[in-house]
Each structure stands twice: as C-alpha cells, then as structure tokens.
Protein backbone atom coordinates (compact mmCIF):
# COMPACT_ATOMS: atom_id res chain seq x y z
CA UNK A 1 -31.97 91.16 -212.64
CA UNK A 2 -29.56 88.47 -211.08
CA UNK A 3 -28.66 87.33 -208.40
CA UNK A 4 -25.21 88.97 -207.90
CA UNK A 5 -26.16 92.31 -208.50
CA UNK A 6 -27.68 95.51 -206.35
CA UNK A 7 -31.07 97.56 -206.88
CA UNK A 8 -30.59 101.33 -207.21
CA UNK A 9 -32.62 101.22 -204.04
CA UNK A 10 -30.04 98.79 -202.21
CA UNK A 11 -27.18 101.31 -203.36
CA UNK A 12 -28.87 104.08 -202.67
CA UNK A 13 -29.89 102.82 -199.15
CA UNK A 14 -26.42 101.06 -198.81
CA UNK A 15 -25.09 105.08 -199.46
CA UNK A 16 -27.15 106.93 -196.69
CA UNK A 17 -26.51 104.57 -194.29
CA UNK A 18 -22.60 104.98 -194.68
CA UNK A 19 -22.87 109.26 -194.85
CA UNK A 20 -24.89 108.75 -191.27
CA UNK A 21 -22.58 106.51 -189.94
CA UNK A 22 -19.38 108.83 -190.86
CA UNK A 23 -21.59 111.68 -189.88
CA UNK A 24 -21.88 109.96 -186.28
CA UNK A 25 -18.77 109.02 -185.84
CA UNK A 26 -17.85 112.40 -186.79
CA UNK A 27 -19.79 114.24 -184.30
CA UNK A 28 -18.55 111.92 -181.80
CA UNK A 29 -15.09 112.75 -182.35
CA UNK A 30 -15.94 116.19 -182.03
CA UNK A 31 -17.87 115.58 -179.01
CA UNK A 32 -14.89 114.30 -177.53
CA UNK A 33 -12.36 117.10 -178.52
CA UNK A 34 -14.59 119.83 -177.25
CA UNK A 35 -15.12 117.88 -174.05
CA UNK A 36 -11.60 117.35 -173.46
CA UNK A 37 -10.83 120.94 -174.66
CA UNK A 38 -13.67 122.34 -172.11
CA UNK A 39 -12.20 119.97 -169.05
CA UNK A 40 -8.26 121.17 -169.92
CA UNK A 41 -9.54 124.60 -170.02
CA UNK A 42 -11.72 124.29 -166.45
CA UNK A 43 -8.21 122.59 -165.18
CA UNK A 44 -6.36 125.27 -166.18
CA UNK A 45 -8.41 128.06 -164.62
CA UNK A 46 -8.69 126.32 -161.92
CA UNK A 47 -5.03 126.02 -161.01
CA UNK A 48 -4.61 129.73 -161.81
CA UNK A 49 -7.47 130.20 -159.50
CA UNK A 50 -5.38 128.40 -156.96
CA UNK A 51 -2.53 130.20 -157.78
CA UNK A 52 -3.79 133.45 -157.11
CA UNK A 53 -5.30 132.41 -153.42
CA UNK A 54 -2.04 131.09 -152.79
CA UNK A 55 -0.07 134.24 -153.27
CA UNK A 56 -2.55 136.83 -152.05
CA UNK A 57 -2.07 134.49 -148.85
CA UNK A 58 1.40 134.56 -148.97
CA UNK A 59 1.38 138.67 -149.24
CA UNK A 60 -1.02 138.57 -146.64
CA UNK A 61 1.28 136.62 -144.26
CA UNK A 62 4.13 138.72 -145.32
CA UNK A 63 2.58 141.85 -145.00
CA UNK A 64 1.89 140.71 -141.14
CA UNK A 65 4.92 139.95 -140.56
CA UNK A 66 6.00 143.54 -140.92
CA UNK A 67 3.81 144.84 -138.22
C-alpha cells in the first residue's frame, strides 16, 4: 500500500465520523427551531393572556360605571 492512499478502515472511519457530525449538527438545528418555536408560542399566549385580563378589567370598570 503507499503512502498516498487510504485503508478501507480509514474511509470507513473517515465516513461515520462525517454521518455523526451532520447528524449533530442536525439535531442541533432542530433543537433550536423547536426552542424558538416553543418560546414564540409561550409569547404569544402570553400576550393573549394579557389581553384578556385587560379587557375583562376594562368591562369590569365599565360595568361600574353604570351603577
């Protein structure tokens, strides 16, 4: 064998280690998009939550006003 050239072994080991390193990075991406999608979402509830305090205050000062 010379030199220059790789083992099946080398190639073989060369080839895992590249699928677990896109298989990583892949998860990580996804890890980040669900995260992201999870906080947005949380956000987003949260203002509606706000939202609805707001006006059942709002009808509730109203609704004294009239008595």
């Amino acid at each position: 064998m010379t030199p220059d050239r790789l083992s099946r072994a080398e190639i073989g080991k060369d080839t895992v280690q590249a699928v677990a390193e896109a298989a990583a990075t892949t998860v990580g991406e996804v890890a980040v998009i669900l995260t992201t999608a999870v906080k947005d979402v949380a956000a987003t509830i949260g203002g509606f939550a706000t939202d609805v305090f707001e006006l059942r205050d709002a009808a509730r000062r109203a609704a004294d006003r009239e008595h």
